[in-house]
N, C-alpha and C. Protein backbone atom coordinates (compact mmCIF):
# COMPACT_ATOMS: atom_id res chain seq x y z
N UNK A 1 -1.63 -1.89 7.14
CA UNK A 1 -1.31 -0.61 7.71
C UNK A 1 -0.07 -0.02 7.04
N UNK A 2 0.84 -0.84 6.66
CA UNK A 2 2.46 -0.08 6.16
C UNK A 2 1.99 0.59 5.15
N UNK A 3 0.89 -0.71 4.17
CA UNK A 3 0.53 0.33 2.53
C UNK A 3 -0.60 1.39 2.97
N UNK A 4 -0.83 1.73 3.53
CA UNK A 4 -1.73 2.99 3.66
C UNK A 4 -0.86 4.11 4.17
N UNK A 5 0.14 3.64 4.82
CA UNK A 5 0.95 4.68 5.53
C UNK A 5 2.16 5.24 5.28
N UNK A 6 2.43 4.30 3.74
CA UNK A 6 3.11 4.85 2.82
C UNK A 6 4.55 4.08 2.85
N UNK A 7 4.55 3.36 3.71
CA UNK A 7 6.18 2.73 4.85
C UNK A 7 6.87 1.97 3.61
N UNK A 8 7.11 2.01 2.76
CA UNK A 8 8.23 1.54 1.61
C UNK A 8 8.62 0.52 2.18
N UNK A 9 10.06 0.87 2.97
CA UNK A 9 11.08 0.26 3.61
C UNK A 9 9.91 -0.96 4.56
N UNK A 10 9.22 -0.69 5.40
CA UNK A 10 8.48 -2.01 6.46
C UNK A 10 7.69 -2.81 5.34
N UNK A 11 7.31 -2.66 4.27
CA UNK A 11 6.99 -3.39 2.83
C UNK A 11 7.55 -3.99 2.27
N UNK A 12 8.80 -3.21 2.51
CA UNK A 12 10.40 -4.46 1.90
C UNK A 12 10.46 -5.38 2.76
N UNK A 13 10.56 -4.78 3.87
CA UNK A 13 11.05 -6.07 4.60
C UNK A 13 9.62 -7.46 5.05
N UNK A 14 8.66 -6.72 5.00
CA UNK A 14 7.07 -7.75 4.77
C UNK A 14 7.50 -8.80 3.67
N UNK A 15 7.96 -8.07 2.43
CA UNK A 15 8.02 -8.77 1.56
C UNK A 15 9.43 -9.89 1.37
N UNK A 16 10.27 -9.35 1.73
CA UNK A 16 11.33 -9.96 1.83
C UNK A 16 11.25 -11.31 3.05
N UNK A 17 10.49 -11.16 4.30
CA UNK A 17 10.18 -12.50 5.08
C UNK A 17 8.86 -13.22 4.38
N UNK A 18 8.43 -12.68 3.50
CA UNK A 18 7.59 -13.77 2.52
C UNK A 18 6.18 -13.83 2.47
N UNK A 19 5.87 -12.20 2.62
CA UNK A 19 4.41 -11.64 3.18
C UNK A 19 3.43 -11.84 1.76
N UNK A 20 2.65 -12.65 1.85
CA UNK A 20 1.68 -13.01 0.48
C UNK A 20 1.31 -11.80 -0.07
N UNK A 21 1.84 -11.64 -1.38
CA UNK A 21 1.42 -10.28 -1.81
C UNK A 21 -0.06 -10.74 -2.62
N UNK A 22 -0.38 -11.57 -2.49
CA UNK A 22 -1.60 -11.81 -3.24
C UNK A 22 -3.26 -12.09 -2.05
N UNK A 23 -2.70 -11.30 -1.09
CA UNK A 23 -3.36 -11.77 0.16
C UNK A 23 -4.84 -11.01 0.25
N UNK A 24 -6.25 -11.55 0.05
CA UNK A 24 -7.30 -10.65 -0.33
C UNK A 24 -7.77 -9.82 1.06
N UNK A 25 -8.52 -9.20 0.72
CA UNK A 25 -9.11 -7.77 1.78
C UNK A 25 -10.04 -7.63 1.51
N UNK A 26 -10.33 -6.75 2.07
CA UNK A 26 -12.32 -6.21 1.95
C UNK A 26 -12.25 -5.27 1.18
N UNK A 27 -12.83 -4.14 1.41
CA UNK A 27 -12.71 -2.63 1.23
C UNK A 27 -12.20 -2.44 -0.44
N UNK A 28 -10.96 -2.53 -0.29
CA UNK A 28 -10.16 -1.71 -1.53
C UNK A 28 -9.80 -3.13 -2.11
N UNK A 29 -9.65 -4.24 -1.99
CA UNK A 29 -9.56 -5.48 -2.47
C UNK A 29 -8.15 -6.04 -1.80
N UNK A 30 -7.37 -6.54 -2.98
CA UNK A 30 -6.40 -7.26 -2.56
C UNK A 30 -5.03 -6.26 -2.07
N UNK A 31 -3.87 -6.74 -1.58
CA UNK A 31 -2.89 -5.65 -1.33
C UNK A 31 -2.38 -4.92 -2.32
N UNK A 32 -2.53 -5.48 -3.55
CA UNK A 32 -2.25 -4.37 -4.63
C UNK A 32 -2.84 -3.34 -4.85
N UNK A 33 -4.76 -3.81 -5.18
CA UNK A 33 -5.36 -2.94 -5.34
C UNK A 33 -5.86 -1.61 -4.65
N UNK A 34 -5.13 -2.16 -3.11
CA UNK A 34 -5.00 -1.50 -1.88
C UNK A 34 -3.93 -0.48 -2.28
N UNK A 35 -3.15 -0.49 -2.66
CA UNK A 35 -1.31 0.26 -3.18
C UNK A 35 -2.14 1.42 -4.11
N UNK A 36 -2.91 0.89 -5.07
CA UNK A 36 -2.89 1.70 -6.20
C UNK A 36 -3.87 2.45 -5.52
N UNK A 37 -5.50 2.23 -5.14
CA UNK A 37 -6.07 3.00 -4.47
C UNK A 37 -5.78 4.06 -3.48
N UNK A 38 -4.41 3.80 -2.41
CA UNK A 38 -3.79 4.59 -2.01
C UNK A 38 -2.85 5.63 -2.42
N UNK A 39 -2.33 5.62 -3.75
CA UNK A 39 -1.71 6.23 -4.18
C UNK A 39 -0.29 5.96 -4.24
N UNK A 40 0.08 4.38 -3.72
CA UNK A 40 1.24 4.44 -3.66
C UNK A 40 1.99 3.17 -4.69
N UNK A 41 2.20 3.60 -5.57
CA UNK A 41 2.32 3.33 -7.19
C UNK A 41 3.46 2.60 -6.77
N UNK A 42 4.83 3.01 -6.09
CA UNK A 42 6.28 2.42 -5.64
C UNK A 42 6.03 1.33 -5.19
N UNK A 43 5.09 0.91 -4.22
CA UNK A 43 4.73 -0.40 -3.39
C UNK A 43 3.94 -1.08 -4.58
N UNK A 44 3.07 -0.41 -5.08
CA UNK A 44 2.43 -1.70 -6.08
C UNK A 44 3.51 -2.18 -7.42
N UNK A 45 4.63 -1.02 -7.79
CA UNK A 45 5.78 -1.92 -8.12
C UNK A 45 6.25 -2.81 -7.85
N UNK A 46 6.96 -2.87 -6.26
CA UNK A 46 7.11 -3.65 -5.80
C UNK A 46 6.09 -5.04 -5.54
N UNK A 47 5.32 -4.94 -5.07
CA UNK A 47 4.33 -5.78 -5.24
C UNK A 47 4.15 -6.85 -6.35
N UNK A 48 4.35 -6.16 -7.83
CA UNK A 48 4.09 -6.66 -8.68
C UNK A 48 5.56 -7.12 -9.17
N UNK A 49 6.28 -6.78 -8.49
CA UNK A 49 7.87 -7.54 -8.74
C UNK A 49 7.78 -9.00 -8.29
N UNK A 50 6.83 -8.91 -7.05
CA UNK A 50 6.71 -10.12 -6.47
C UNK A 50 5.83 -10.77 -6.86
N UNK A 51 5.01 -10.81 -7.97
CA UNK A 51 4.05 -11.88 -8.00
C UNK A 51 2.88 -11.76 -8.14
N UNK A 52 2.49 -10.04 -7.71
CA UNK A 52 0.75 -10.03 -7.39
C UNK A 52 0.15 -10.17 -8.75
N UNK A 53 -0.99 -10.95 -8.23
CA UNK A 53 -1.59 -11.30 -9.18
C UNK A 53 -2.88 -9.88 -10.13
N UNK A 54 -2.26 -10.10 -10.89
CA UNK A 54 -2.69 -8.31 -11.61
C UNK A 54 -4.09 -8.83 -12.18
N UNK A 55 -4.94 -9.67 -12.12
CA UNK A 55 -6.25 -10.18 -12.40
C UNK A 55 -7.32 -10.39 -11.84
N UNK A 56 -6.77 -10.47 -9.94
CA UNK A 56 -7.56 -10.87 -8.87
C UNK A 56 -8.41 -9.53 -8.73
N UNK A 57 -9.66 -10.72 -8.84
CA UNK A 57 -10.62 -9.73 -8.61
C UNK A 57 -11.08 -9.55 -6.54
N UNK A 58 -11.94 -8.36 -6.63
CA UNK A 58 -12.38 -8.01 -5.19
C UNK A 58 -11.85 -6.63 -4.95
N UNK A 59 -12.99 -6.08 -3.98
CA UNK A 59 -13.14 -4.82 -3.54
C UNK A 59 -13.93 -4.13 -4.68
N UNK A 60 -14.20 -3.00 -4.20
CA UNK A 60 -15.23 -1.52 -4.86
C UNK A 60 -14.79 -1.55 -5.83
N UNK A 61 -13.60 -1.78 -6.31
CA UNK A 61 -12.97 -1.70 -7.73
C UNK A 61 -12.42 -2.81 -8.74
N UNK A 62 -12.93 -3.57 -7.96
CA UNK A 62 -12.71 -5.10 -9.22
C UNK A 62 -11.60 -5.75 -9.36
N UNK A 63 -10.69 -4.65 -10.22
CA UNK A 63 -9.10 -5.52 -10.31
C UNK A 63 -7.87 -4.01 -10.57
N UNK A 64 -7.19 -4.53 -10.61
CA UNK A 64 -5.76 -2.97 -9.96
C UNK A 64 -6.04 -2.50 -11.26
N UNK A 65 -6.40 -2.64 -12.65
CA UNK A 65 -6.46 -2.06 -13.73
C UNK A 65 -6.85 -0.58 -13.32
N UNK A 66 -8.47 -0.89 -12.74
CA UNK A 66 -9.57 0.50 -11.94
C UNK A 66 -8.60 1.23 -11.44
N UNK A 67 -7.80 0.93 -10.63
CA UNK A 67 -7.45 2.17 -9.44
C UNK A 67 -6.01 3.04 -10.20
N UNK A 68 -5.37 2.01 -10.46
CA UNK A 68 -4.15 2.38 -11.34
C UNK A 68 -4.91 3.54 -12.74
N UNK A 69 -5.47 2.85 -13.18
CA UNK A 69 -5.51 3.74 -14.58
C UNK A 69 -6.93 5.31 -13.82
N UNK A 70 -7.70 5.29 -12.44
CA UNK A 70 -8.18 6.22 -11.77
C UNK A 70 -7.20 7.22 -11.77
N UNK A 71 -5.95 6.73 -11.38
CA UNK A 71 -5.07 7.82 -10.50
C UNK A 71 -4.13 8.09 -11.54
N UNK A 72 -4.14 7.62 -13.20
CA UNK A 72 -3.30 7.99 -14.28
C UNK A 72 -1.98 7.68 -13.76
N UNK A 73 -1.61 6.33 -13.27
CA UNK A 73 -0.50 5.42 -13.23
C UNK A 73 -0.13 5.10 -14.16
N UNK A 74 0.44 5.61 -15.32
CA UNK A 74 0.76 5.50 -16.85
C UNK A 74 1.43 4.36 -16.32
N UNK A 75 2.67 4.19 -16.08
CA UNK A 75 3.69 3.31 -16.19
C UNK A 75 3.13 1.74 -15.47
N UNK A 76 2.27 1.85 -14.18
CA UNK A 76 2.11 1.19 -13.88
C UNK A 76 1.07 0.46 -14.61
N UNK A 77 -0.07 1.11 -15.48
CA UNK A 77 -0.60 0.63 -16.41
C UNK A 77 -0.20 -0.31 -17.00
N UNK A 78 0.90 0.27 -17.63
CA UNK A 78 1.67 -0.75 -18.60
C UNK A 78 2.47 -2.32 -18.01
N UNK A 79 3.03 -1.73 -16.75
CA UNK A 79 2.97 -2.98 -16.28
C UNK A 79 2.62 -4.18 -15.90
N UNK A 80 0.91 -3.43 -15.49
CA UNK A 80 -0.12 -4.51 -15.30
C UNK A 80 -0.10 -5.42 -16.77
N UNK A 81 -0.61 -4.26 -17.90
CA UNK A 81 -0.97 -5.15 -19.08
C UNK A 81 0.39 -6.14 -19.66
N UNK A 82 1.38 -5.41 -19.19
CA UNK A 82 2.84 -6.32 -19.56
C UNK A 82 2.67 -8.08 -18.62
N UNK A 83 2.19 -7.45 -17.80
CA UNK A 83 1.66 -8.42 -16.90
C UNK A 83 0.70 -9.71 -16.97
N UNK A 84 -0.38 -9.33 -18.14
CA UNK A 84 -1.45 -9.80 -18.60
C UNK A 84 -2.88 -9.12 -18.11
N UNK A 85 -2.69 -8.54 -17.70
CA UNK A 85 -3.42 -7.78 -16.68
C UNK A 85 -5.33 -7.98 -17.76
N UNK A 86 -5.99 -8.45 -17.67
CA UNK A 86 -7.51 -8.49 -18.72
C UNK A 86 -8.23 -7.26 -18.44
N UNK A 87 -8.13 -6.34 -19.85
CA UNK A 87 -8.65 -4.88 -19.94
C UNK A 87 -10.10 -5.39 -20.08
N UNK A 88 -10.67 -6.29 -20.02
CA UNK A 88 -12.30 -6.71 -20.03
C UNK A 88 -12.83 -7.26 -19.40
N UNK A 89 -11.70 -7.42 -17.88
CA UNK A 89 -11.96 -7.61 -16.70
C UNK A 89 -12.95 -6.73 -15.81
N UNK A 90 -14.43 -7.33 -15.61
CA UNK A 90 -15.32 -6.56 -14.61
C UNK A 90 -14.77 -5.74 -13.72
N UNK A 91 -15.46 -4.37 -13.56
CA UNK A 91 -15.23 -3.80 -12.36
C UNK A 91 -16.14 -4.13 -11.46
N UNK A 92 -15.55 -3.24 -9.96
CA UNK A 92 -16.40 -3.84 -9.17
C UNK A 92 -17.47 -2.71 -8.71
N UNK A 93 -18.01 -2.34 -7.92
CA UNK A 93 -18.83 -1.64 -7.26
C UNK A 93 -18.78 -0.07 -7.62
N UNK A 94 -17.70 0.44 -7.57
CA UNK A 94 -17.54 1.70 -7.72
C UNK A 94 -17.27 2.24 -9.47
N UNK A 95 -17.42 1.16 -10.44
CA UNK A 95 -16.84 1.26 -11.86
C UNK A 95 -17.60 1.01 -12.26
N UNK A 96 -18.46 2.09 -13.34
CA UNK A 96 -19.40 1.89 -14.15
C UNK A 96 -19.48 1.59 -15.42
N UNK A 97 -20.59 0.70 -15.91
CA UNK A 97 -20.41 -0.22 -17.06
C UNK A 97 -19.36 0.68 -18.15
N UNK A 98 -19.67 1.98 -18.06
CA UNK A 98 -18.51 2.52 -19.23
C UNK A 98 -16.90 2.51 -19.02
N UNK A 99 -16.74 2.10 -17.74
CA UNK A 99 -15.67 1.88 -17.24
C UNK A 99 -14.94 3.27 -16.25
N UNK A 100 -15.89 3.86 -16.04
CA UNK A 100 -16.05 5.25 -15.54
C UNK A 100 -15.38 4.77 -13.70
N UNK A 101 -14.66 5.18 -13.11
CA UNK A 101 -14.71 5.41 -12.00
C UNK A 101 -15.63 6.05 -11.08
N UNK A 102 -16.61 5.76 -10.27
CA UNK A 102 -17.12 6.54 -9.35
C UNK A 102 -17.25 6.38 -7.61
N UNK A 103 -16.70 7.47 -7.23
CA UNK A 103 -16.33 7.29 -6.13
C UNK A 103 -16.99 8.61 -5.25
C-alpha cells in the first residue's frame, strides 16, 4: 500500500526496520517492479539501494527492466543494468516477443 500511494517517508522507515525488498507479489510482480509500474522511480531507487534484486522475475511484466524502460526511467535504467540487470531477460504477460509493452 505505501508504494502505490506514493508514501516515500513510510518506505523509509519499512525499509529501515528491515522490510524484504525482494518480497514477491502477484499482479505487478515483486516490490520493485511494483515501484516502477507505479511510477514511483524515488522508491525503486531506494529499493535498489537496498538490495532488490533487479533480475527477479514475476508479474505481467517479467522483470523491472519492462516497467522502468515503459515509463522512460532513463536513469533508473541505467541503474538496473549497473546493477546487472539481464536485457534478455523474458518478459512476462504483458511484453511482447519484440519487447513491446502492452497494456
Amino acid at each position: 500500500a505505501a508504494l502505490f500511494g506514493g508514501h516515500d517517508q513510510v518506505v523509509q522507515m519499512l525499509l529501515a526496520k528491515g522490510a524484504d525488498v525482494n518480497t514477491p507479489g502477484g499482479y505487478y510482480g515483486n516490490v520493485l517492479q511494483t515501484a516502477l509500474f507505479g511510477g514511483y522511480d524515488q522508491v525503486a531507487q531506494m529499493l535498489l539501494a537496498k538490495g532488490a534484486d533487479v533480475n527477479a522475475q514475476g508479474g505481467y511484466y517479467g522483470n523491472a527492466l519492462y516497467p522502468a524502460s515503459y515509463r522512460d526511467y532513463n536513469q533508473v535504467v541505467q541503474m538496473l543494468l549497473a546493477k546487472g540487470a539481464d536485457v534478455n531477460a523474458p518478459g512476462g504477460k504483458y511484453v511482447s516477443s519484440s519487447g513491446d509493452v502492452d497494456h
